[in-house]
Each structure stands twice: as C-alpha cells, then as structure tokens.
C-alpha atoms as a PDB file:
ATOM      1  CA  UNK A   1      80.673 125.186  96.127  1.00  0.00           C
ATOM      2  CA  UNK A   2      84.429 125.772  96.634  1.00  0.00           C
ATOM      3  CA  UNK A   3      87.011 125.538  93.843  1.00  0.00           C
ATOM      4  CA  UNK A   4      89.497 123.799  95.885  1.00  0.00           C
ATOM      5  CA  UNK A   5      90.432 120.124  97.812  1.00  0.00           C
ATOM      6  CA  UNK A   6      92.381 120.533 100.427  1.00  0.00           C
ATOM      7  CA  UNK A   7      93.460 117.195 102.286  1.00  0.00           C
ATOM      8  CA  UNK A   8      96.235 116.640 104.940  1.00  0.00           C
ATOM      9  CA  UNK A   9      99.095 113.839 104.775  1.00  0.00           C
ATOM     10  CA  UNK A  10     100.281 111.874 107.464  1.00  0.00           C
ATOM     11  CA  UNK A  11     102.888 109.262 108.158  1.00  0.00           C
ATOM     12  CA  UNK A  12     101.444 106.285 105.391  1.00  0.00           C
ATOM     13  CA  UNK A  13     103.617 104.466 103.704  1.00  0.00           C
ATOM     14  CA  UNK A  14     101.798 105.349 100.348  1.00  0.00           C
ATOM     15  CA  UNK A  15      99.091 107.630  99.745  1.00  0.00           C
ATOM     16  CA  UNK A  16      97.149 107.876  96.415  1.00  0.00           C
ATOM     17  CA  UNK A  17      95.478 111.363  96.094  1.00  0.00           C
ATOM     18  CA  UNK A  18      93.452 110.924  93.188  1.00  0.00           C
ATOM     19  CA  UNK A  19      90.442 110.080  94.939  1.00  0.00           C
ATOM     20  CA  UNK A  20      91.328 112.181  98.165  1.00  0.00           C
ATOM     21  CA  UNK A  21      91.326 115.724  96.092  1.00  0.00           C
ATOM     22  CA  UNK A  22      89.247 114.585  92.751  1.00  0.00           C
ATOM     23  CA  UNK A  23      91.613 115.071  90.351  1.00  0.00           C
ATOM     24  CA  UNK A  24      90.509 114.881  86.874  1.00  0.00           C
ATOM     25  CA  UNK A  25      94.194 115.150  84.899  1.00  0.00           C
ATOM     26  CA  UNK A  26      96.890 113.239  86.805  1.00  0.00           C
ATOM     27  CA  UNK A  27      97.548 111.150  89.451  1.00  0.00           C
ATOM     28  CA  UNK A  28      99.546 111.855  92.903  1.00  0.00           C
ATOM     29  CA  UNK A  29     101.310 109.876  95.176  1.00  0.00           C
ATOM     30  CA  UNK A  30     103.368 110.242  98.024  1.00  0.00           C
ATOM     31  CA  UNK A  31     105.465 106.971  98.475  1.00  0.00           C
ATOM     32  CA  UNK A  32     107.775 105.606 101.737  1.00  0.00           C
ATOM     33  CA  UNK A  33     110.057 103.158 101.857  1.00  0.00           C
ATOM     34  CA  UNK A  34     111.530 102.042 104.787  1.00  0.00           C
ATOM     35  CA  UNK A  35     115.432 101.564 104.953  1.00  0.00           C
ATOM     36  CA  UNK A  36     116.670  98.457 102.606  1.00  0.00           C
ATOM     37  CA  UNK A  37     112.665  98.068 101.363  1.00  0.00           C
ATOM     38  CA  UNK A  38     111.676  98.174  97.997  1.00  0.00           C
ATOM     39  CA  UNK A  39     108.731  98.631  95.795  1.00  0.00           C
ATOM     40  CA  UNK A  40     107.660  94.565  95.538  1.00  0.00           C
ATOM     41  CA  UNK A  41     107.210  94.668  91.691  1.00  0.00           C
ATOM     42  CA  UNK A  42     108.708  96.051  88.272  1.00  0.00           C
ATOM     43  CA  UNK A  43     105.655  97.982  86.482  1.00  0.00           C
ATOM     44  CA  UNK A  44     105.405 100.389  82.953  1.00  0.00           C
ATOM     45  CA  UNK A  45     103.050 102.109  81.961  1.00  0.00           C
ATOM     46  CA  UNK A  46     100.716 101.853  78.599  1.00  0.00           C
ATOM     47  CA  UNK A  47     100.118 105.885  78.235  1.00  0.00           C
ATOM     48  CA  UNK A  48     101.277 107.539  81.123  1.00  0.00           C
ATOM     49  CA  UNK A  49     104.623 109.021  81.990  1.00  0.00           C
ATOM     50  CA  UNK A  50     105.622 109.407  85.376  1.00  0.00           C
ATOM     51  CA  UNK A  51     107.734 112.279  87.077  1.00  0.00           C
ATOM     52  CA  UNK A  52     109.364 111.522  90.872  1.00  0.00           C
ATOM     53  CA  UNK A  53     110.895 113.943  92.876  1.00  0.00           C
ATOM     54  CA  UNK A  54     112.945 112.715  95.646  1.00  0.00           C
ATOM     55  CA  UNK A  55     112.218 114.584  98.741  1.00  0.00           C
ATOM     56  CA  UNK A  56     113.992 112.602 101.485  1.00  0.00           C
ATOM     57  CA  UNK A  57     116.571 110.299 101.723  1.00  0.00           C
ATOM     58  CA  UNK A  58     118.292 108.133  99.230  1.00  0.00           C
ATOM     59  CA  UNK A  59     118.150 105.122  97.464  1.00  0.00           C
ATOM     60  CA  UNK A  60     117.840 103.785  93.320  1.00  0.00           C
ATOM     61  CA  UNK A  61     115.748 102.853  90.571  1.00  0.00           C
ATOM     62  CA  UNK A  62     116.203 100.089  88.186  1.00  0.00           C
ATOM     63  CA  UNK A  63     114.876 101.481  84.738  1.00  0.00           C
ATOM     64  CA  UNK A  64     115.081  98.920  81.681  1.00  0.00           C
ATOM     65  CA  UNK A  65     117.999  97.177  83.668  1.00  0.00           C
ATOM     66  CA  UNK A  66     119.743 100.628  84.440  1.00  0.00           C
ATOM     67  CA  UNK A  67     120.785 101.159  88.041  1.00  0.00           C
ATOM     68  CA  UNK A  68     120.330 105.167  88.581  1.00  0.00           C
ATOM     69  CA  UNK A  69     121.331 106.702  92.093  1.00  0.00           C
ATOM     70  CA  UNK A  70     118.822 108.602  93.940  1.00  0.00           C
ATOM     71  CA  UNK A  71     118.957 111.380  96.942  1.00  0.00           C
ATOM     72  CA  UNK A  72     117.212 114.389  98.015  1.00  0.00           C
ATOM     73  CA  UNK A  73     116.327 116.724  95.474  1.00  0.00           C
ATOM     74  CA  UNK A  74     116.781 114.451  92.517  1.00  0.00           C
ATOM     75  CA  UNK A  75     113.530 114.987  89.799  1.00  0.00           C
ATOM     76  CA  UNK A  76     113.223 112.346  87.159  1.00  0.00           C
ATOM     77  CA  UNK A  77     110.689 111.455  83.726  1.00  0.00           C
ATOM     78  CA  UNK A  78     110.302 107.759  83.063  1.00  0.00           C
ATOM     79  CA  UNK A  79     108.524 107.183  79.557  1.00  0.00           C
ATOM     80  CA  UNK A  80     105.075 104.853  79.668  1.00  0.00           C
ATOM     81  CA  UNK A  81     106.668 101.735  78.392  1.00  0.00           C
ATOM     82  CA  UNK A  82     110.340 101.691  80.666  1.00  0.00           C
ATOM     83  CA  UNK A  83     109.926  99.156  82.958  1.00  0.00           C
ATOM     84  CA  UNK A  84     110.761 100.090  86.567  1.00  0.00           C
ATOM     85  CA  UNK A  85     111.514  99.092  90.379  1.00  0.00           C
ATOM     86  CA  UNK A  86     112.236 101.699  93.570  1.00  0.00           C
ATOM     87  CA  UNK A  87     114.728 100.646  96.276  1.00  0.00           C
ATOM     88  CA  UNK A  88     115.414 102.697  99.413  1.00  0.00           C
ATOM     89  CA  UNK A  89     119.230 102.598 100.732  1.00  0.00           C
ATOM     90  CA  UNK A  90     120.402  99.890 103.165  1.00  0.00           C
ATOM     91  CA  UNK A  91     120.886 102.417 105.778  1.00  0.00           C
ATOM     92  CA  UNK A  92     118.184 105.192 104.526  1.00  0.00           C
ATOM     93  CA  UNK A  93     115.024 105.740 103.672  1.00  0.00           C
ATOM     94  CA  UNK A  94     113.497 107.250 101.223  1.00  0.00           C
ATOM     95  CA  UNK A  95     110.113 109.437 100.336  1.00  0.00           C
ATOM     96  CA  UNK A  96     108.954 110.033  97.039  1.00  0.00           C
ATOM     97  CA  UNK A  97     106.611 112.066  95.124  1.00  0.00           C
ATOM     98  CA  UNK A  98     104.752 110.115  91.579  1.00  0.00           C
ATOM     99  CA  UNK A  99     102.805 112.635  89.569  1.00  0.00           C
ATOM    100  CA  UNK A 100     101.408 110.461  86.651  1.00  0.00           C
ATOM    101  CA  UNK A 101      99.931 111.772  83.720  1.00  0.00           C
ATOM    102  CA  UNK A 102      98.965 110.633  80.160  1.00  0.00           C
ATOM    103  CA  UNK A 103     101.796 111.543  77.746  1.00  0.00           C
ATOM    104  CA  UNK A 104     101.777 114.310  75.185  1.00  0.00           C
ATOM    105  CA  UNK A 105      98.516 115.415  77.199  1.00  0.00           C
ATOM    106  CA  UNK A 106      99.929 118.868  78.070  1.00  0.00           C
ATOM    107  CA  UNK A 107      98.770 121.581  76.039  1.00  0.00           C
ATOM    108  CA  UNK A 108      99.791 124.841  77.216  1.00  0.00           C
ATOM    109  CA  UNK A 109     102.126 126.155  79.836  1.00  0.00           C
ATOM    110  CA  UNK A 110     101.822 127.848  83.241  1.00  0.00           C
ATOM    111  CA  UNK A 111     101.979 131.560  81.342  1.00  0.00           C
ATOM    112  CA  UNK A 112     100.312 130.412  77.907  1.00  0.00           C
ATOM    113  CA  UNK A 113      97.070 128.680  80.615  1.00  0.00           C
ATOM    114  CA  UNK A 114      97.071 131.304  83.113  1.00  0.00           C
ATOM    115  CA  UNK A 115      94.440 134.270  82.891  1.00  0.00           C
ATOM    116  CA  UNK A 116      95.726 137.222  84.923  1.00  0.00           C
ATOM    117  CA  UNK A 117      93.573 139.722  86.429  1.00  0.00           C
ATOM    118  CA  UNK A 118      93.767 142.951  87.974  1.00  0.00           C
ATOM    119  CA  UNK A 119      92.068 143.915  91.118  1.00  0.00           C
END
C-alpha cells in the first residue's frame, strides 16, 4: 500500500480534493472565476477557518461588509463565523487556493511534527 495520493488538476472551474486524495485533516480547493464572475453566495463557517492564497489574477472579497483587494500572491485567514463572498476583476480573472481546516486543530509545527532520520 503506498503512503501517498497523487492526483492531477486540470482546467475546472472548482475542484474539491478531499475526496480525490483522502484527506483526513483539511479540505482543498482550487477555485476559478472567470473575469467579472463571482462566487453566487455569502457563506461562514461554524468551526473551520479558511486560508486563500491568490495564485492568479486579481479581484476582492467582501468579509463582514469589508471590501479587501486581491492579486497574485496575496495569502489571507478568514475566522469560522466572518461571513464572505469572492469576486474576480471586471477585466481579470482570478484562481484561488481554499485550504479549510477546523480551528485551533493544529497541534504542533512543521519542526516540533517532523521525525528526521539519517540514512
């Protein structure tokens, strides 16, 4: 049995890869929104945060009423309970990765988690 899911991404609109890699702590997605297009409803969250990276293009989010500009290489945290909406750009699009994951969950850190060995 291997100890790794490996899957491939193409050109969806939005891709959910918690069943496409069986993950067991968060939840992935890789999100596309077409020039002027937006995400068609305002959600929160009841225990998970969500962190987006920006990783093409340009447009907002609307969080709790606030307006915040968005481009390439923008990272954000948005607590369970804000309530927010994505918009691309009228003359861009934008791609977007969602890592969701149940708040206060996270234990230990890359270096205080990791066991190193020596070969």
């Amino acid at each position: 049995m291997s100890n790794y899911t490996k899957t491939h991404i193409g050109d969806e609109g939005r891709v959910e890869l918690h069943e496409t890699l069986s993950l067991t702590g968060a939840e992935i997605s890789i999100n596309k929104l077409p020039a002027g297009a937006n995400v068609p409803f305002i959600h929160s969250h009841k225990n998970n945060e969500e962190i987006y990276g920006i990783v093409d293009g340009k447009g907002k989010v609307i969080i709790d009423n606030e307006t915040i500009e968005l481009k390439a290489g923008d990272w954000l945290k948005i607590n369970p309970e804000a309530k927010r909406q994505f918009f691309a750009a009228s003359d861009s699009q934008i791609t977007y990765i969602c890592i969701q994951v149940k708040e206060n969950s996270l234990d230990a850190f890359t270096a205080d988690d990791a066991i190193v060995y020596s070969y």
